[in-house]
PDB file of N, CA and C in Angstrom:
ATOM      1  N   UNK A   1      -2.317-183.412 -33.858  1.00  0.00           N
ATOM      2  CA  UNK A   1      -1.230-184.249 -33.401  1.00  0.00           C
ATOM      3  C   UNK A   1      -0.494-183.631 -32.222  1.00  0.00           C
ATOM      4  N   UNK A   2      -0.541-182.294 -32.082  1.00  0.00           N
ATOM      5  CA  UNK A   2      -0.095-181.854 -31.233  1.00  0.00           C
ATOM      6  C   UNK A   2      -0.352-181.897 -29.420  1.00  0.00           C
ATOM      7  N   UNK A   3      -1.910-182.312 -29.619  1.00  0.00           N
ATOM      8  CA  UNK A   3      -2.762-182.772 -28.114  1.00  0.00           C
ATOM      9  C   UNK A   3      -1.660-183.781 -27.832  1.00  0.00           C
ATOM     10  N   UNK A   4      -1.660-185.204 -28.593  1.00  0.00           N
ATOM     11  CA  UNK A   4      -0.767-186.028 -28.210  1.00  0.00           C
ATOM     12  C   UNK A   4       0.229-185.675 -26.804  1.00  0.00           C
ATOM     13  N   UNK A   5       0.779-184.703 -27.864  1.00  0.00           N
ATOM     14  CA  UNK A   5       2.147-183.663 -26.622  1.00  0.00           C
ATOM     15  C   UNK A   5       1.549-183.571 -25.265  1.00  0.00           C
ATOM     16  N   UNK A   6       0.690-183.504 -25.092  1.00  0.00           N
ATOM     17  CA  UNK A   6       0.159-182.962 -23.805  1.00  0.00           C
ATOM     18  C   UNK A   6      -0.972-184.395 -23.366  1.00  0.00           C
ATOM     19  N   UNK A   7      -1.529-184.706 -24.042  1.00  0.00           N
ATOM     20  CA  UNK A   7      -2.927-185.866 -23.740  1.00  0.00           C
ATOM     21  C   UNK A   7      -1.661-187.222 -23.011  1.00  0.00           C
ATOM     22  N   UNK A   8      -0.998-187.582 -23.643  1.00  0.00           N
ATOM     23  CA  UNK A   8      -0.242-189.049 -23.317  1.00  0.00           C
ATOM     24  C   UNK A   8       1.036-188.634 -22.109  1.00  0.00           C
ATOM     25  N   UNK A   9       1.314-187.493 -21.899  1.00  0.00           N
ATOM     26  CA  UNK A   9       1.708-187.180 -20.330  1.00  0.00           C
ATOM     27  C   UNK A   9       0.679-187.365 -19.124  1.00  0.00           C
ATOM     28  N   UNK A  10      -0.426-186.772 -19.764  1.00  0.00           N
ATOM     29  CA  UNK A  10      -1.199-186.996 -18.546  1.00  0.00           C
ATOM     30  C   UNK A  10      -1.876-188.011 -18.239  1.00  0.00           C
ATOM     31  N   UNK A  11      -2.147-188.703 -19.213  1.00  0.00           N
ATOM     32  CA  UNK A  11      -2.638-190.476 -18.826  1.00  0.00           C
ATOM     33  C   UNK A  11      -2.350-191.420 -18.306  1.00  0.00           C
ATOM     34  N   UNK A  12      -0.739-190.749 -18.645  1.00  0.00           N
ATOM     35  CA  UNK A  12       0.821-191.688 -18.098  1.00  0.00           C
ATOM     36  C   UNK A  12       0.456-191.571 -16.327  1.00  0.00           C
ATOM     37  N   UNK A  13       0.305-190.237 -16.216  1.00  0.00           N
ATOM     38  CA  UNK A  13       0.549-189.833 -14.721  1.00  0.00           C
ATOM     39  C   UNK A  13      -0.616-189.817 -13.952  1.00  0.00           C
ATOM     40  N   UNK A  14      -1.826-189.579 -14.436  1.00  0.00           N
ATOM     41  CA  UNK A  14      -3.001-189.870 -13.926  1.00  0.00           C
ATOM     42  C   UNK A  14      -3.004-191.748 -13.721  1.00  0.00           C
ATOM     43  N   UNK A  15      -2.569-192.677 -14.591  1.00  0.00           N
ATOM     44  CA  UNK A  15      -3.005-193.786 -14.397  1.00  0.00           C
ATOM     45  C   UNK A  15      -1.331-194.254 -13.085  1.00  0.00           C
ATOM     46  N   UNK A  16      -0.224-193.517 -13.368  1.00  0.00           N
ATOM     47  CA  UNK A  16       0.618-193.766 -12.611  1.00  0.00           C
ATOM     48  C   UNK A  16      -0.239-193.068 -10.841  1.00  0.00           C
ATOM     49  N   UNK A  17      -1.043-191.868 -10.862  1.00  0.00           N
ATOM     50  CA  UNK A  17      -1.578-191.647  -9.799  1.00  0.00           C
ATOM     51  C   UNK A  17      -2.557-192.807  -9.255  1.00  0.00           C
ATOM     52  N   UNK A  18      -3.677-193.646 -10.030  1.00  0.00           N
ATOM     53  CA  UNK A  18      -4.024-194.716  -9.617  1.00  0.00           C
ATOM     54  C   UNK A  18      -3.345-195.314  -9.057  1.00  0.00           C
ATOM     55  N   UNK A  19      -2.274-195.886  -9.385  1.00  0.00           N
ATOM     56  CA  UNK A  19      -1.789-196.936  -9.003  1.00  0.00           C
ATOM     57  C   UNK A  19      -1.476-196.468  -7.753  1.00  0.00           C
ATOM     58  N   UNK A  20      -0.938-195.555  -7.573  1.00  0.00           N
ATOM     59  CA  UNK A  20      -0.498-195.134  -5.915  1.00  0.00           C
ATOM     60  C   UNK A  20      -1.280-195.394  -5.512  1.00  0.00           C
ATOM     61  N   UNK A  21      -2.133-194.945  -5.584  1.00  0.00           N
ATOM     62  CA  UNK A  21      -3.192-194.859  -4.794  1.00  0.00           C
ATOM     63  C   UNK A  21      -3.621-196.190  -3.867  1.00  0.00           C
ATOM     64  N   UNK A  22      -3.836-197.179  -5.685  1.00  0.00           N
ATOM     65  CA  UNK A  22      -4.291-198.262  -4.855  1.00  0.00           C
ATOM     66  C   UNK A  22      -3.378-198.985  -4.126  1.00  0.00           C
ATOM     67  N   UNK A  23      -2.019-198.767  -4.059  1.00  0.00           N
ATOM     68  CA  UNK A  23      -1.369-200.009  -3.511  1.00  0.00           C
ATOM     69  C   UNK A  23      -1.039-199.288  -2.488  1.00  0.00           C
ATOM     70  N   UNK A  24      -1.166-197.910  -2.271  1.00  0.00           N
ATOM     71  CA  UNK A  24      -1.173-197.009  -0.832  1.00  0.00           C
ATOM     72  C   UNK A  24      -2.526-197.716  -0.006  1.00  0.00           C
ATOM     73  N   UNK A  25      -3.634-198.143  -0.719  1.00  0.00           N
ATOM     74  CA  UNK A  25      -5.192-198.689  -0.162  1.00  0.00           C
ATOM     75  C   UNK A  25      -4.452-200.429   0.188  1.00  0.00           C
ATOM     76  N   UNK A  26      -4.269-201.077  -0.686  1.00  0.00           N
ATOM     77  CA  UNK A  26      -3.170-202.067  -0.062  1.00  0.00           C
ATOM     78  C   UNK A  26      -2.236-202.512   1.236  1.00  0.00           C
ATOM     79  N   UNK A  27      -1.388-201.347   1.130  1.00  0.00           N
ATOM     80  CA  UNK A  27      -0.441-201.021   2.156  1.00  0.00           C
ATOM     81  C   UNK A  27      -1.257-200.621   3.764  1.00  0.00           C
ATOM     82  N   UNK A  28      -2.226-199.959   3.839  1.00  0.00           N
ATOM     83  CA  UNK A  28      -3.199-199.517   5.004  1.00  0.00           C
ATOM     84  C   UNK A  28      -3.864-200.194   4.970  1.00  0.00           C
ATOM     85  N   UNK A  29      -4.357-201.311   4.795  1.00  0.00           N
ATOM     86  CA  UNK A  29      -5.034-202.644   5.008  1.00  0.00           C
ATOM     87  C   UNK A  29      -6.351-202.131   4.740  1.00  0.00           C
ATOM     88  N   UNK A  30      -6.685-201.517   4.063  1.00  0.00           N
ATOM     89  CA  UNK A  30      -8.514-201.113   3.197  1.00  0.00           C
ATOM     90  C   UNK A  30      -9.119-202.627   3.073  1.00  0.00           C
ATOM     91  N   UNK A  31      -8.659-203.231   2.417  1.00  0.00           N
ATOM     92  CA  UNK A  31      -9.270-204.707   2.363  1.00  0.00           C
ATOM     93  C   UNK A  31      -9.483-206.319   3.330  1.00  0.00           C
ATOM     94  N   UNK A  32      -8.487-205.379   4.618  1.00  0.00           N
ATOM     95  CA  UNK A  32      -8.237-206.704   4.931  1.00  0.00           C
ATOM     96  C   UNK A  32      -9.519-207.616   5.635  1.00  0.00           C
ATOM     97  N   UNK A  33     -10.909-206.813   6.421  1.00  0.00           N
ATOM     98  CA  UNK A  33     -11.860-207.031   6.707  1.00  0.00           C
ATOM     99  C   UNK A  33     -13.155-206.673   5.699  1.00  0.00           C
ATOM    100  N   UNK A  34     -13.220-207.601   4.601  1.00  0.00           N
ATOM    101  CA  UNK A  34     -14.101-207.269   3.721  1.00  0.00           C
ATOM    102  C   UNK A  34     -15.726-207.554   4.291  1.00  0.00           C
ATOM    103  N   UNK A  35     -16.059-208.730   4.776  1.00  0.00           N
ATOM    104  CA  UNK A  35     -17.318-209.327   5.334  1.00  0.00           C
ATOM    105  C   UNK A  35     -17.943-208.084   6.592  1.00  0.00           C
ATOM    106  N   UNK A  36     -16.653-207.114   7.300  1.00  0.00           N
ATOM    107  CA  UNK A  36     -17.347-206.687   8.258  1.00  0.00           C
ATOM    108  C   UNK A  36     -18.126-205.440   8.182  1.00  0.00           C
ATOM    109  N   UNK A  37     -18.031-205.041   6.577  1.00  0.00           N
ATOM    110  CA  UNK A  37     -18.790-203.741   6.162  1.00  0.00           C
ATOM    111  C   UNK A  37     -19.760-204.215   6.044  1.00  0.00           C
ATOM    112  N   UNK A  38     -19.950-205.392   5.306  1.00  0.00           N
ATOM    113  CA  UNK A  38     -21.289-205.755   4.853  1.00  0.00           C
ATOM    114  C   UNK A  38     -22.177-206.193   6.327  1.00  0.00           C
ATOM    115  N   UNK A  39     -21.747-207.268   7.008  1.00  0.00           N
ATOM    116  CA  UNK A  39     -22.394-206.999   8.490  1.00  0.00           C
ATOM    117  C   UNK A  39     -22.783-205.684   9.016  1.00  0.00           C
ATOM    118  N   UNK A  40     -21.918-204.187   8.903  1.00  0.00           N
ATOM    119  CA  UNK A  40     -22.376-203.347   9.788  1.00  0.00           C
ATOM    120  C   UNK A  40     -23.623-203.139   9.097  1.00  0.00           C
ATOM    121  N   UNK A  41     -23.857-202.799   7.970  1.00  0.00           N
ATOM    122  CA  UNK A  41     -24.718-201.768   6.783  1.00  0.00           C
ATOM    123  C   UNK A  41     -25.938-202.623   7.576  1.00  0.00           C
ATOM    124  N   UNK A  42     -26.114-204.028   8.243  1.00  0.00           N
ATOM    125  CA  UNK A  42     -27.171-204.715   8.263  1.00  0.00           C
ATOM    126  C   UNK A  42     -27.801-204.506   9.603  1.00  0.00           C
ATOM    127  N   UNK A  43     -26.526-204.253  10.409  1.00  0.00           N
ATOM    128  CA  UNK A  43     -26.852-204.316  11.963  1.00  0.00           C
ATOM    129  C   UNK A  43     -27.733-203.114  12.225  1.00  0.00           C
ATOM    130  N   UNK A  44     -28.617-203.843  13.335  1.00  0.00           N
ATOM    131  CA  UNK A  44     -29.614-203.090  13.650  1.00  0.00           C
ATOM    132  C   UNK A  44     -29.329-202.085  14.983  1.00  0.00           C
ATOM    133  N   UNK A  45     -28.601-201.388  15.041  1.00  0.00           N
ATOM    134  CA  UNK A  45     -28.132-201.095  16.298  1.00  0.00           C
ATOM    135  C   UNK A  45     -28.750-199.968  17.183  1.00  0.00           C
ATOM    136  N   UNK A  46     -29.800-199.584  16.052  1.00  0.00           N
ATOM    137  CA  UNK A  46     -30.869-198.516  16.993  1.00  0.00           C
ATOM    138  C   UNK A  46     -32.199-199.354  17.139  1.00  0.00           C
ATOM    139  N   UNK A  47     -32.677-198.853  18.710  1.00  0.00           N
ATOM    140  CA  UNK A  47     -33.698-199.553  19.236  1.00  0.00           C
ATOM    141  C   UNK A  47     -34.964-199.289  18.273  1.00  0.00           C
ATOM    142  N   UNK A  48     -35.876-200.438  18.428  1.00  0.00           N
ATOM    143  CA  UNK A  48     -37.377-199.754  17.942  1.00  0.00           C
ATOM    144  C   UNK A  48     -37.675-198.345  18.159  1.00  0.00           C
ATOM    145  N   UNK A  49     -38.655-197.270  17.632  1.00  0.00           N
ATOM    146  CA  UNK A  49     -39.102-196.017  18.221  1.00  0.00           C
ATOM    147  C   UNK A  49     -40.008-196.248  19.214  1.00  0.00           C
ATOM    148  N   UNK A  50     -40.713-197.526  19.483  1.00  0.00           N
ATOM    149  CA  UNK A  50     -41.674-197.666  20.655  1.00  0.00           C
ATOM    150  C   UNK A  50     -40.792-197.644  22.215  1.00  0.00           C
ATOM    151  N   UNK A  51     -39.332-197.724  21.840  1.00  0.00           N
ATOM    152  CA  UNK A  51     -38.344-198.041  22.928  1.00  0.00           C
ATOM    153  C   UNK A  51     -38.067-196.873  23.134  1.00  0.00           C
ATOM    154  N   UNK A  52     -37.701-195.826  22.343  1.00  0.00           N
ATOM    155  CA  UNK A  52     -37.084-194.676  22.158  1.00  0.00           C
ATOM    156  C   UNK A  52     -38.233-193.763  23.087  1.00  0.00           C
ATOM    157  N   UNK A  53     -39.639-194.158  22.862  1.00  0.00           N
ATOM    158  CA  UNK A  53     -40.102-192.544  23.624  1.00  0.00           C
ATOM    159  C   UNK A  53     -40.593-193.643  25.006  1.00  0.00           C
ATOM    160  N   UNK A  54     -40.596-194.648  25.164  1.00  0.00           N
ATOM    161  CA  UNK A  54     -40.673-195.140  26.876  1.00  0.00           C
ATOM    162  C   UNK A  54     -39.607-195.010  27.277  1.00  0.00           C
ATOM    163  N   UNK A  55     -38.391-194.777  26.754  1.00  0.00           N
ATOM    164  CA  UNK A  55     -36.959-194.145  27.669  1.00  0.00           C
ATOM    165  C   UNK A  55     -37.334-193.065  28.116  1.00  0.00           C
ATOM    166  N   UNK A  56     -37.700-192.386  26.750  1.00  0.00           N
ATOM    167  CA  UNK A  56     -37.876-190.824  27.186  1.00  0.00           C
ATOM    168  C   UNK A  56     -38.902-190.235  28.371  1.00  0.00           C
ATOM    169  N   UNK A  57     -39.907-191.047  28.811  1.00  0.00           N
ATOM    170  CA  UNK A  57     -41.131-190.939  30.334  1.00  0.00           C
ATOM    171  C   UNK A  57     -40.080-191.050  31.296  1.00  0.00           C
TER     172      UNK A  57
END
């Protein structure tokens, strides 16, 4: 019974640290362009390698 003493402070404050967190991720606009991560991950923005070594001649 005694963990209690110590276990339910820190759950308090670990889940009170979430929350900062997220509404600090909130506040800095983390979400406000959701669609444009998923576009980059797709974009192709390096050339073929057949392009890469006829630059290089």
């Amino acid at each position: 019974m005694e963990i209690l003493v110590i276990l339910v402070p820190l759950a308090l404050s670990l889940g009170l640290a979430g929350l900062a967190a997220f509404l600090w991720s909130l506040k800095s606009g983390q979400y406000e362009d959701l669609d444009g991560a998923a576009w980059r991950a797709i974009a192709d923005d390096d050339p073929p390698q057949e392009v890469q070594v006829q630059a290089k001649r």
